[in-house]
Protein backbone atom coordinates (compact mmCIF):
# COMPACT_ATOMS: atom_id res chain seq x y z
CA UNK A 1 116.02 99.52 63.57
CA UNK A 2 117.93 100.85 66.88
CA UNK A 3 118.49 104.21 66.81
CA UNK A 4 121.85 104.94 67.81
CA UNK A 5 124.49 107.82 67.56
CA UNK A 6 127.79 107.13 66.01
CA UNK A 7 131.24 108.37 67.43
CA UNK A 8 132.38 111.90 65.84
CA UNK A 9 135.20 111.64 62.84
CA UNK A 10 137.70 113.48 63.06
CA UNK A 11 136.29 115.19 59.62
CA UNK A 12 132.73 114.99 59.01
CA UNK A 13 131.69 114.20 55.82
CA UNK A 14 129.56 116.97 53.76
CA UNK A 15 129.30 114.65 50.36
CA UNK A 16 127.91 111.11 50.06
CA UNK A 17 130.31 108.80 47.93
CA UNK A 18 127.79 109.16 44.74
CA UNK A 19 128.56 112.96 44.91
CA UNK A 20 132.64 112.01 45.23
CA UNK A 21 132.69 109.61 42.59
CA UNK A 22 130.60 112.29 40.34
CA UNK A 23 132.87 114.77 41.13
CA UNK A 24 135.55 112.54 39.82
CA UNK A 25 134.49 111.81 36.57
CA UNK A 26 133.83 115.30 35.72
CA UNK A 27 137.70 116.31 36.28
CA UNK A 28 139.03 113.32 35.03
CA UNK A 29 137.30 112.71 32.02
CA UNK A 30 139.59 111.41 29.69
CA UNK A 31 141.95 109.63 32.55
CA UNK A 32 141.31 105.60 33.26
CA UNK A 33 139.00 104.72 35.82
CA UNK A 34 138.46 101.02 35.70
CA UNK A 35 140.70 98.10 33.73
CA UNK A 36 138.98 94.61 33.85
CA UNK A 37 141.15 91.84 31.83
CA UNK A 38 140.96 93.87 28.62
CA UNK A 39 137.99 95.83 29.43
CA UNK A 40 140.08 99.63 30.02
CA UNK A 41 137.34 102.49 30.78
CA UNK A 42 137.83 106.18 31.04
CA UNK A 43 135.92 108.30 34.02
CA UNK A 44 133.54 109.38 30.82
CA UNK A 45 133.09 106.18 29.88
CA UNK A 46 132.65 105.10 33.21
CA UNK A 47 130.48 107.74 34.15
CA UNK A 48 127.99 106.74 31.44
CA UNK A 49 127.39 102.98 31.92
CA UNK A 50 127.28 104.36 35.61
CA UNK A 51 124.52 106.47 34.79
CA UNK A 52 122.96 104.05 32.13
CA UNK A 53 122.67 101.22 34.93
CA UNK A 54 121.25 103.63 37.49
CA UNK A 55 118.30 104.51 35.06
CA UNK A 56 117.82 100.97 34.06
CA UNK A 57 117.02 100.50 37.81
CA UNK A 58 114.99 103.23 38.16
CA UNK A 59 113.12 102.00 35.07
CA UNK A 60 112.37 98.66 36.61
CA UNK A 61 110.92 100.33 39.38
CA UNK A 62 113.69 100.16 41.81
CA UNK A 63 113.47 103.05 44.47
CA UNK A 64 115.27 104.23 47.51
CA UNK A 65 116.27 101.72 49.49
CA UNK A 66 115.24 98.94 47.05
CA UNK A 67 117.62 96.05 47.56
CA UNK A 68 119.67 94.20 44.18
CA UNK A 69 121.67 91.40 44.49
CA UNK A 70 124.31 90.20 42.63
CA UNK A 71 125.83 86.51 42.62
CA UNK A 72 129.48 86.85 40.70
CA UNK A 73 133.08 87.02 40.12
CA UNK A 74 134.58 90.05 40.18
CA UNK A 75 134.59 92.29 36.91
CA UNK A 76 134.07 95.26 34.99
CA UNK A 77 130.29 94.74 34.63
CA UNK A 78 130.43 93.87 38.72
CA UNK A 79 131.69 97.49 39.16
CA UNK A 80 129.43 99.17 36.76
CA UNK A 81 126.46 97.39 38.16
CA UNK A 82 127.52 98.16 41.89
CA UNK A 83 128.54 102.37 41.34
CA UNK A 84 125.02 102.39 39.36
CA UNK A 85 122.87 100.87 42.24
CA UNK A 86 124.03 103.71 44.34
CA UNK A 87 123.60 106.27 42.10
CA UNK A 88 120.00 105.17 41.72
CA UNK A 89 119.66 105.11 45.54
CA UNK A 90 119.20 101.28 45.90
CA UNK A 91 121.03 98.97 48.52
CA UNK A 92 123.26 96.59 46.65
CA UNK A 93 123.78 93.15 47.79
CA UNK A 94 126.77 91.60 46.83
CA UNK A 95 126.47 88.49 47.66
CA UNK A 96 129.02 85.70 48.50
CA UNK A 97 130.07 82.90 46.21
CA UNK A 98 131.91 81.12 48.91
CA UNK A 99 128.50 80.83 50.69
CA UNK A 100 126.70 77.54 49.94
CA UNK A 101 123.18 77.25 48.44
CA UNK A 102 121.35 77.06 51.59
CA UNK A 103 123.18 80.04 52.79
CA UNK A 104 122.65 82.19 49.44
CA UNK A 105 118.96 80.97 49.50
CA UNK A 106 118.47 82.57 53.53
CA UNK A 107 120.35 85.35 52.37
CA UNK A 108 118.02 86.25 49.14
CA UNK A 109 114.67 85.47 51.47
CA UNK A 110 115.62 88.03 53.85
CA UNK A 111 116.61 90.98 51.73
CA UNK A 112 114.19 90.39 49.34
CA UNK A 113 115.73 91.68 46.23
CA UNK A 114 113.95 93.63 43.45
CA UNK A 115 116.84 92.49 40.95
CA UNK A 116 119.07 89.76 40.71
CA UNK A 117 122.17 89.69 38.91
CA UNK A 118 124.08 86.43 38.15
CA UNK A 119 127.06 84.88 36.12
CA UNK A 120 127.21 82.03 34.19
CA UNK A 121 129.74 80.12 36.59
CA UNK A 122 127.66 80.57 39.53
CA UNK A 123 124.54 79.35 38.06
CA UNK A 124 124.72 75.74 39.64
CA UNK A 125 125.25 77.54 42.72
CA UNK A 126 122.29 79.68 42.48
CA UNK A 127 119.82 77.04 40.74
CA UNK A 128 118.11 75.05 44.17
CA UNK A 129 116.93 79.00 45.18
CA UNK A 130 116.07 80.38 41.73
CA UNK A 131 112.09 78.45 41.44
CA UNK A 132 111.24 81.04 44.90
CA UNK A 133 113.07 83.93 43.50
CA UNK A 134 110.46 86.92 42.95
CA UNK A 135 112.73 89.45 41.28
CA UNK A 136 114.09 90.73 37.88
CA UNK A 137 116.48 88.46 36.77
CA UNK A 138 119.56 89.72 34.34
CA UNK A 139 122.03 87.34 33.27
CA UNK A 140 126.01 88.58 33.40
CA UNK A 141 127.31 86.43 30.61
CA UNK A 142 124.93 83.85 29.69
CA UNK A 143 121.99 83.42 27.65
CA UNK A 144 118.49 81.86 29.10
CA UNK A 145 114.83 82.09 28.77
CA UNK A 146 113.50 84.19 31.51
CA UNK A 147 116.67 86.46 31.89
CA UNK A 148 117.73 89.54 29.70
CA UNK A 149 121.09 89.91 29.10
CA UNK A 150 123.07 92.41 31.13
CA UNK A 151 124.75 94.56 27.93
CA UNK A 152 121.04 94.59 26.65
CA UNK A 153 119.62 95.89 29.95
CA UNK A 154 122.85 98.06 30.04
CA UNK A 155 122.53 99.92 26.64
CA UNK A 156 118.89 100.67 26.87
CA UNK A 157 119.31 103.13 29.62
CA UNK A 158 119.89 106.78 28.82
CA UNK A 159 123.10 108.09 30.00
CA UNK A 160 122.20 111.15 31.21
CA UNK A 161 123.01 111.13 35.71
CA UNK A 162 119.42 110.70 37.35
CA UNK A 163 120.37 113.13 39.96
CA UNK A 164 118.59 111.28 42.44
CA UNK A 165 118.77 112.76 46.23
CA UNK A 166 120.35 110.38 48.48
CA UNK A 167 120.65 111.28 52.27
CA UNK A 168 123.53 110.28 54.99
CA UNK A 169 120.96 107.54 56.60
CA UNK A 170 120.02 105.97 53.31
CA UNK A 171 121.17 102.61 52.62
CA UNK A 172 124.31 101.83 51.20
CA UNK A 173 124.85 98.02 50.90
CA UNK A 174 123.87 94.87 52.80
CA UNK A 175 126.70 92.53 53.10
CA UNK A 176 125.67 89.26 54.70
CA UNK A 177 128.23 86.97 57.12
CA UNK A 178 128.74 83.31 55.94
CA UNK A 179 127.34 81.96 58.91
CA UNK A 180 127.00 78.08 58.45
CA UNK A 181 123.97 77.98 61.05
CA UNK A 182 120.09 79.95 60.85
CA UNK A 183 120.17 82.77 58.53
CA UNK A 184 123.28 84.73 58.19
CA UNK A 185 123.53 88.11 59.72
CA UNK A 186 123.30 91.42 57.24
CA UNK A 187 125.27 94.04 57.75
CA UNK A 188 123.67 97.23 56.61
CA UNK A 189 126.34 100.40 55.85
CA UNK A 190 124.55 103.37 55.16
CA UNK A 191 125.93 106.57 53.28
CA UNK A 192 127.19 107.97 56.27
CA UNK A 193 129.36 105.30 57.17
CA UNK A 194 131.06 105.13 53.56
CA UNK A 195 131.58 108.57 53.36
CA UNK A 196 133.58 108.61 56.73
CA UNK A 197 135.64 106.07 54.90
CA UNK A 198 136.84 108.10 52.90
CA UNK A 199 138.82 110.11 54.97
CA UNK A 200 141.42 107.98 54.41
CA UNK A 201 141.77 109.47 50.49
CA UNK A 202 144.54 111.76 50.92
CA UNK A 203 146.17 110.02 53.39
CA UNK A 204 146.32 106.65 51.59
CA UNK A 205 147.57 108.31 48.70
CA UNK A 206 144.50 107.87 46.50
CA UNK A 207 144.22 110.97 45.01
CA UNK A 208 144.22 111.35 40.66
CA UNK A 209 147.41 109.52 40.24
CA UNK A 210 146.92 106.25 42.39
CA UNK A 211 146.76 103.04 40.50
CA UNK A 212 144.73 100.19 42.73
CA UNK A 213 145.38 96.70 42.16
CA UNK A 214 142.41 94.73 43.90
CA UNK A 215 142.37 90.55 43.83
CA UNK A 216 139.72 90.20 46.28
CA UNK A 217 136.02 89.90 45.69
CA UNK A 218 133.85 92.73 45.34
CA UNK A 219 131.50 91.11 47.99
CA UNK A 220 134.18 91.57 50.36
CA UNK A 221 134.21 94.70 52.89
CA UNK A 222 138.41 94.05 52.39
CA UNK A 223 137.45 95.01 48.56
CA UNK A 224 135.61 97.54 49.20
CA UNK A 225 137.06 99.82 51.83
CA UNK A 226 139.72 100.30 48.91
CA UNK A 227 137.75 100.31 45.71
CA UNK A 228 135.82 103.35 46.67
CA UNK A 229 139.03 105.44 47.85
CA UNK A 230 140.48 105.02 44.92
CA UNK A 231 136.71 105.99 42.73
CA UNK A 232 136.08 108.65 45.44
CA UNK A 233 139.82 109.96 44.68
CA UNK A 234 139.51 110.03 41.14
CA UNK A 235 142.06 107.30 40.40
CA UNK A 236 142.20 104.15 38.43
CA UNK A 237 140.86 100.26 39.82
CA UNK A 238 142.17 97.33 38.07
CA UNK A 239 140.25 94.28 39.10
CA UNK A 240 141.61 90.74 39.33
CA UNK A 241 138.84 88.08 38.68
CA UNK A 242 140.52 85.84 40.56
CA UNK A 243 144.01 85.93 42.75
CA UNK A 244 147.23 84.26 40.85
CA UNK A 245 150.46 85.04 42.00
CA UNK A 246 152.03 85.39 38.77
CA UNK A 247 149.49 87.15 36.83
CA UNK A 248 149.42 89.40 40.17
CA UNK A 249 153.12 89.96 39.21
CA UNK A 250 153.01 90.73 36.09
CA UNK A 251 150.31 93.28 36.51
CA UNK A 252 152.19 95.04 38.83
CA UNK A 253 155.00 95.50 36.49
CA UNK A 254 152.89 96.32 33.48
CA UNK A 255 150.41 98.67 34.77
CA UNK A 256 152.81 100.67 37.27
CA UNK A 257 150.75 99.71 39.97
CA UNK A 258 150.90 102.37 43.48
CA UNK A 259 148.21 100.72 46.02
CA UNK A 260 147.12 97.31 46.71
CA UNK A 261 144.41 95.49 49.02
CA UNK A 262 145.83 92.31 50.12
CA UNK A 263 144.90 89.70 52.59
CA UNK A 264 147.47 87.69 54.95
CA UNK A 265 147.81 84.75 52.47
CA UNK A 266 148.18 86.52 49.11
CA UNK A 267 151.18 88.18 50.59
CA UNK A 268 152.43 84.82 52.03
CA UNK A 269 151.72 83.52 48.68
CA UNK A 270 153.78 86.35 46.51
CA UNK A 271 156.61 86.28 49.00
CA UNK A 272 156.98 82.57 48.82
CA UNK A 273 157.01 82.31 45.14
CA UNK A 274 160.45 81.76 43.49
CA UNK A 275 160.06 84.57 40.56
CA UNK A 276 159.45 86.73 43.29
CA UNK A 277 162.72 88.71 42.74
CA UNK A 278 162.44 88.81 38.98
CA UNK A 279 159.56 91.66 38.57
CA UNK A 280 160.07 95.63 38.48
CA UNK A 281 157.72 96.48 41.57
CA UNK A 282 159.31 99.97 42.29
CA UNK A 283 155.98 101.48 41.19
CA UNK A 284 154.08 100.23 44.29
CA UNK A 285 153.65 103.06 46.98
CA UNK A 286 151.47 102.08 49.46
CA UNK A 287 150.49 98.06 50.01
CA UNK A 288 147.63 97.45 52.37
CA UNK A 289 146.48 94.26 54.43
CA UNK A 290 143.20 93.28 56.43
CA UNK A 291 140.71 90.92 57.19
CA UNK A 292 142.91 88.59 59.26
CA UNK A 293 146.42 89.34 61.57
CA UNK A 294 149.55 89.56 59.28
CA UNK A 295 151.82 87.09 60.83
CA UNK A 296 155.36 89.52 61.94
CA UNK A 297 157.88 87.43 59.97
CA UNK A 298 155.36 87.94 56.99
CA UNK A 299 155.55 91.47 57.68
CA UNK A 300 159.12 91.79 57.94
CA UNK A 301 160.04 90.00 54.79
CA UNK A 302 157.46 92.51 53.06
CA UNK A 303 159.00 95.39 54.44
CA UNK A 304 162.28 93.93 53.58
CA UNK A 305 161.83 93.09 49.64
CA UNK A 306 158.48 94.12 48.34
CA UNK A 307 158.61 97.89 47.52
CA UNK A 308 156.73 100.59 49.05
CA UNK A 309 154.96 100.90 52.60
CA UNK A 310 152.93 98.76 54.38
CA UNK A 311 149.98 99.96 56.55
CA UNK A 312 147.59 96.69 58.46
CA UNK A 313 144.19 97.57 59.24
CA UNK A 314 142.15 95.83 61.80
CA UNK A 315 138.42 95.81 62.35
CA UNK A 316 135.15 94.58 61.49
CA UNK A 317 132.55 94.63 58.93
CA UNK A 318 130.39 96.22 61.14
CA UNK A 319 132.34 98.84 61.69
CA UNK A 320 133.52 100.63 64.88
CA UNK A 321 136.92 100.54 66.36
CA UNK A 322 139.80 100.65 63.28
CA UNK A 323 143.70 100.26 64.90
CA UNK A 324 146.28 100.97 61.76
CA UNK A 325 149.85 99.51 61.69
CA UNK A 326 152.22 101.28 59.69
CA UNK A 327 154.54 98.92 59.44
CA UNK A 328 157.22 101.16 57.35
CA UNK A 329 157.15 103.69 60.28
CA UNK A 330 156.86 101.00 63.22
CA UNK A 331 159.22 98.08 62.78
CA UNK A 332 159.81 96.81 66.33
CA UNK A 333 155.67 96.40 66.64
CA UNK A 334 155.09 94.21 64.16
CA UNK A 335 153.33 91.56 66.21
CA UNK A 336 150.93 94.42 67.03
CA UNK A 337 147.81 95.54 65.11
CA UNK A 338 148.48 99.33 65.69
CA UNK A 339 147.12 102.20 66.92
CA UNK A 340 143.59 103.31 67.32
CA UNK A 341 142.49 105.09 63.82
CA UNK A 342 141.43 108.65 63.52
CA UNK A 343 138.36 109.18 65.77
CA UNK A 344 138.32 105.63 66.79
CA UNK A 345 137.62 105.10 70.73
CA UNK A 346 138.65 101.24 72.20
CA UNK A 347 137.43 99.60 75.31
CA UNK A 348 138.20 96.32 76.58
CA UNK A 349 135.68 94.69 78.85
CA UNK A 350 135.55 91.53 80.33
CA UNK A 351 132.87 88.42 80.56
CA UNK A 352 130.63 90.84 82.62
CA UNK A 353 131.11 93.86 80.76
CA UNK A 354 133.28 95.38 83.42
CA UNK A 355 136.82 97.41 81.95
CA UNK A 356 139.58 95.49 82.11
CA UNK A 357 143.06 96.76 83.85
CA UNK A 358 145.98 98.73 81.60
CA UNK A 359 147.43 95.41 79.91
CA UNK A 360 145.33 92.97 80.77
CA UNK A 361 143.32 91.37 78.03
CA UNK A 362 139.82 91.77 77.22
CA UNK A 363 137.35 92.16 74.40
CA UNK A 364 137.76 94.62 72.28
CA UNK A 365 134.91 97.34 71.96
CA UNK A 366 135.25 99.96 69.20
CA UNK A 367 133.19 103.02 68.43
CA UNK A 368 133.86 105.31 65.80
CA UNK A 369 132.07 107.60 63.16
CA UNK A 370 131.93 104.50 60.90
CA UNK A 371 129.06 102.24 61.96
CA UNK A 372 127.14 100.01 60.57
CA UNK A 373 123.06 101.48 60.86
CA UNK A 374 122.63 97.47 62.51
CA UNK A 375 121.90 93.94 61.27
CA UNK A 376 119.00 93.85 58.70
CA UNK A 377 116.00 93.19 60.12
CA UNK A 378 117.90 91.94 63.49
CA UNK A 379 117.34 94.29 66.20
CA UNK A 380 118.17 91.54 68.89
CA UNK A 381 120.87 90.71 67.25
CA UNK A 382 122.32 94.38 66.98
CA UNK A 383 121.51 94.90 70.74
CA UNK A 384 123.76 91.67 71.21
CA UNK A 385 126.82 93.25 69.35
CA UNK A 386 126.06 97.01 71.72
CA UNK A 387 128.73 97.38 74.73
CA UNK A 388 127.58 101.09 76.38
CA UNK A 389 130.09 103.10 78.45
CA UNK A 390 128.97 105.08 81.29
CA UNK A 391 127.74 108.11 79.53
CA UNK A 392 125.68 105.50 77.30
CA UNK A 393 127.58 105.68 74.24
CA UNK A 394 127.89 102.80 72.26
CA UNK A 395 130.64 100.39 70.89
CA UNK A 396 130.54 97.92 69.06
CA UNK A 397 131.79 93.76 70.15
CA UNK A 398 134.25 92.41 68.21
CA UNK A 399 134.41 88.94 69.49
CA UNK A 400 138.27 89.24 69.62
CA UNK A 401 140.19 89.66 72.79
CA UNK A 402 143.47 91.29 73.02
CA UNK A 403 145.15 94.24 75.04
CA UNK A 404 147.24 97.54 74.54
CA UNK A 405 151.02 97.59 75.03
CA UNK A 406 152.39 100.95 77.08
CA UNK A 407 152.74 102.67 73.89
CA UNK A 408 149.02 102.24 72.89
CA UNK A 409 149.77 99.21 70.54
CA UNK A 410 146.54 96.80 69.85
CA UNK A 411 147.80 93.52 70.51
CA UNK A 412 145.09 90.72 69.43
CA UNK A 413 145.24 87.12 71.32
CA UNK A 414 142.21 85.19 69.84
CA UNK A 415 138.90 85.34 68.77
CA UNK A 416 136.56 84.66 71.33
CA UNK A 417 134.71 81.82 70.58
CA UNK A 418 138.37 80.44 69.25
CA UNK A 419 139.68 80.95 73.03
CA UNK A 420 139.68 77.32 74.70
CA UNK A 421 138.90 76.86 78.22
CA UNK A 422 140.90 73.97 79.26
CA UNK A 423 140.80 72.28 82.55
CA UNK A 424 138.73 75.87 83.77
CA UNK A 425 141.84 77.79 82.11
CA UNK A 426 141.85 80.38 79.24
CA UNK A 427 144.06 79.12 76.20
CA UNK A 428 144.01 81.49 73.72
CA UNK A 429 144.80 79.07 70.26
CA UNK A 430 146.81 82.04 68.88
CA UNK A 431 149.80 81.19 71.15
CA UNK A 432 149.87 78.14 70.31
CA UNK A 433 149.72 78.66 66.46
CA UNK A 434 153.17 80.87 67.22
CA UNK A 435 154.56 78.12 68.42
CA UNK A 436 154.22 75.89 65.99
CA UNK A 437 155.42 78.52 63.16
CA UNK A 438 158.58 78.72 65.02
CA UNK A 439 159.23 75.79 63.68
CA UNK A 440 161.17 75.51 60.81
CA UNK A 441 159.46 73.17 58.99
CA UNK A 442 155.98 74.80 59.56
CA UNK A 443 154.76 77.14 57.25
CA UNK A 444 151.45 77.54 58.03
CA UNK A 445 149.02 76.30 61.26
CA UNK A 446 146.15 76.47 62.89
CA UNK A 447 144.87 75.61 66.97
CA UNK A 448 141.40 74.50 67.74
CA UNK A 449 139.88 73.19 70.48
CA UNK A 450 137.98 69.88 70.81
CA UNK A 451 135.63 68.23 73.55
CA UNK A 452 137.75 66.23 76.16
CA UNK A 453 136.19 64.61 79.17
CA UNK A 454 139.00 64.95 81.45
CA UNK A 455 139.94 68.60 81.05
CA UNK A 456 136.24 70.27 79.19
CA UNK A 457 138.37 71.45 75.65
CA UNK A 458 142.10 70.60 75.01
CA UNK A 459 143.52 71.82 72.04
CA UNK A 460 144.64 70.25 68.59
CA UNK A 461 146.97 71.36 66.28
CA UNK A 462 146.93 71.46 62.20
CA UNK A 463 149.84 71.92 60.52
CA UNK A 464 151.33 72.36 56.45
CA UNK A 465 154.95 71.60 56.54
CA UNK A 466 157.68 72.84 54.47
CA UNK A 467 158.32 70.78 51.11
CA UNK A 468 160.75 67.52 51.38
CA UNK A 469 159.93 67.80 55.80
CA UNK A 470 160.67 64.54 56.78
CA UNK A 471 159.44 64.46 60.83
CA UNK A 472 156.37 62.87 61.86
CA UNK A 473 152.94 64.72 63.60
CA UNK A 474 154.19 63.81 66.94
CA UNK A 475 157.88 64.61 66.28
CA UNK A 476 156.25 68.31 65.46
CA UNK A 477 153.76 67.40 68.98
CA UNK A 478 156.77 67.29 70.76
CA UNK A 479 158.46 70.24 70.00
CA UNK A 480 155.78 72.82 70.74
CA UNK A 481 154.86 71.05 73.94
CA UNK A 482 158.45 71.54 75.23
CA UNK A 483 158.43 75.04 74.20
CA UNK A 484 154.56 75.62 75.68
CA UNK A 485 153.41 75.75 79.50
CA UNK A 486 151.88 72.59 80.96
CA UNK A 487 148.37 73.77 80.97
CA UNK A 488 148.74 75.03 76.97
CA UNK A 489 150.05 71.47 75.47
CA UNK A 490 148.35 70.58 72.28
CA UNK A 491 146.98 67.13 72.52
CA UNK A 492 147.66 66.30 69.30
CA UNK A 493 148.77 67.68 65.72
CA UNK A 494 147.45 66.66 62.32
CA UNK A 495 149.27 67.14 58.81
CA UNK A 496 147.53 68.79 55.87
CA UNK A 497 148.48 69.44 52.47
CA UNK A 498 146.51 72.88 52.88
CA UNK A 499 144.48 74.55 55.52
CA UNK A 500 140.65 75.08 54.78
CA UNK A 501 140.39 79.51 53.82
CA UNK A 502 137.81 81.36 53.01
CA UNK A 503 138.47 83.43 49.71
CA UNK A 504 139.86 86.70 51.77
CA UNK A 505 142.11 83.95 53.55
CA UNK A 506 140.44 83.49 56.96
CA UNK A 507 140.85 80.05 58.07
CA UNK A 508 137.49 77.77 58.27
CA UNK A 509 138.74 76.44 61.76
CA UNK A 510 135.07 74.61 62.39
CA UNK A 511 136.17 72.71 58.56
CA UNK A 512 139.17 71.22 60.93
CA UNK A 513 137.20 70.35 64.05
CA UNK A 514 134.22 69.10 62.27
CA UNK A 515 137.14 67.02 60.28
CA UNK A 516 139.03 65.58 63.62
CA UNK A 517 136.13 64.92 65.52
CA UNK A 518 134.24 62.99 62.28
């Protein structure tokens, strides 16, 4: 593993997030921790399944740095089983269910898991790797020969804490990328990275009273980098198996929801829907939104009708460079990202790794006391993410471009490998996509490019049109290329029903070229 230094926090953490989340259940006892459908737990109760899976583990034989895996929907035994992994000093791997078998099957060879955990409804999913799979196998919600059933392995443990010493560098979790090609990159967080996290308790608003609505899975980093906050704070998680607008609604309402972890399309999704305006949301305090740019008229019609602030986060798994939007505070920078986070340092650096001019774009570099310790078992691939400044520090790539505005504003253009070079031209397919949603009968779009032997790449367009749009693909074609410069014109523009997402919302943009070129 590369041995590298981190940036300095502004605070520098003195307890891992074990030793928060301990603290927590001691002075909240008798307040909710976790609600699941109708699973409602109290910090004691909490605290001992916590403790009961942690000594399970350690019964197995699991030891520091031991890796388990878990293949499932979110839910209360999700939680339990990911808090107790910790506690016992293992690495959990929450792995994706989005990923395909292949994927999973990489992903499980290189982390090597002493434990496996698995629900019933990914059990196709899991089947083509499960003949190679040398681990202890416990079965969520299911009942088969060869597994034991996770309330059975649950109950048997003693619920007494194991107290087990757990240092900064120690591993955390392994979260894996989806990559569709060779074996998907893991990104390993140690305690050190998580506990800088949580700096953001108090000034989130997370502290003993907060009330966390999460709808995103608990493989996700988006999931994550609010479901410990609100442990590590002492306040109460509610878990959504799965995202529904309505249900999302209605939850609110009920449960007097404060904070909330959404991603670009949920909110798209709420503010579309017409019962929108029929639900009590003044509870909600603080909303929060990652993993992919909020568009600005999203933003504004947030700000405008859906109570409570609303604070963007950009950055990557990885870790490094954070910029926070508040929108509530900033309304004329919506179509930024932000500002730099607390003890976050930016660069942007172009093709040769040279700094780029004030307002020029380049790719953005971020460094930060919250790093990832590197890629699993990847040093060349770590060394390929490293950008060094002068003095040798390092930042991390992000693979986005963008540049600052002359108040310090992040503003993003495109992810790298998204940019198109077109006729020996940079076209950065986020421009475009603007263009087409100032249309009035887009609502949602996406710009890739394609091969073209005259001009190298030229872009195409995808588009979802409003309901009862009339016009025609090149009626749509026409319209953006009047409003675009010669050497951005989109070549051509296809119609969809829906656009291809992952399930935190990022658009699968090599699903649409793989689908125009055939």
């Amino acid at each position: 593993m590369i041995e590298f230094e981190p940036g300095t926090p502004e605070i520098k953490p003195t307890k891992t997030v074990v030793d928060m989340i301990r603290d927590a259940a001691s002075r909240n006892a008798d307040r909710e921790a976790l609600v699941e459908g109708e699973t409602r737990l109290t910090w004691r109760e909490l605290d001992r399944r916590i403790n009961q899976v942690a000594n399970q583990l350690r019964a197995l034989g699991v030891e520091k740095g031991d890796r388990v895996a878990i293949l499932s929907e979110n839910s209360a035994a999700f939680a339990e089983i990911f808090l107790g992994t910790i506690r016992a000093g293992a690495c959990l791997v929450p792995l994706s269910t989005m990923a395909s078998s292949e994927a999973l099957e990489k992903m499980i060879a290189d982390c090597t898991p002493n434990v496996f955990f698995l629900s019933n409804q990914y059990q196709t999913l899991a089947q083509p790797f499960l003949p190679e799979l040398n681990a202890i196998r416990i079965a969520l919600d299911f009942h088969e020969d060869g597994w034991t059933r996770y309330t059975e392995f649950r109950d048997q443990g003693t619920t007494s804490d194991p107290m087990v010493s757990i240092g900064m560098k120690d591993a955390f979790n392994l979260i894996y990328s989806s990559g569709t090609t060779g074996t998907p990159k893991g990104i390993l967080h140690n305690h050190y990275m998580r506990a800088v996290q949580m700096e953001r308790i108090e000034s989130a608003g997370y502290v003993d009273n907060a009330r966390t609505l999460l709808s995103t899975p608990l493989y996700s980093n988006t999931t994550i980098v609010a479901f410990l906050p609100t442990l590590a704070g002492g306040s109460c998680v509610h878990l959504m198996r799965k995202f529904d607008v309505l249900r999302y609604l209605e939850t609110v309402e009920r449960e007097k929801i404060t904070h909330t972890m959404l991603v670009p399309v949920q909110y798209k999704r709420i503010m579309e829907h017409p019962d929108f305006g029929n639900f009590d949301l003044s509870s909600m305090q603080a909303k929060f939104s990652t993993s992919a740019p909020l568009r600005s008229d999203i933003k504004r019609d947030v700000l405008a009708r859906f109570p409570g602030g609303l604070t963007e986060y950009y950055g990557l798994t990885e870790g490094g460079g954070t910029s926070v939007l508040a929108a509530h505070e900033y309304p004329d920078k919506l179509h930024t990202v932000g500002q730099p986070g607390p003890g976050v340092e930016f660069r942007l650096v172009d093709e040769d790794g040279n700094e780029v001019a004030p307002g020029e774009i380049g790719e953005i570099c971020g460094r930060s006391g919250a790093m990832m310790a590197g890629y699993f078992g990847r040093d060349d691939l770590t060394e390929d993410t490293i950008w060094r400044d002068g003095k040798g520090n390092v930042f991390f790539r992000s693979g986005d471009m963008g540049s600052f505005d002359d108040d310090g504003f992040l503003v993003l253009s495109d992810r790298k490998k998204d940019m198109i070079i077109s006729g020996g031209l940079n076209i950065y397919a986020n421009d475009l996509e603007l263009v087409l949603l100032g249309d009035a009968d887009v609502t949602d779009a996406a710009v890739v490019g394609v091969p073209s032997e005259q001009w190298g790449e030229t872009p195409v367009g995808f588009v979802v049109l409003r309901e009862n749009a009339t016009r025609s693909p090149q009626d749509i074609l026409d319209a953006a290329n009047a409003r675009l410069g010669k050497s951005q014109r989109l070549y051509d523009v296809c119609v969809r029903e829906t656009l291809p997402r992952s399930e935190i919302g990022k658009i699968l943009k090599r699903d649409l070229r793989k689908e125009f070129l055939g």
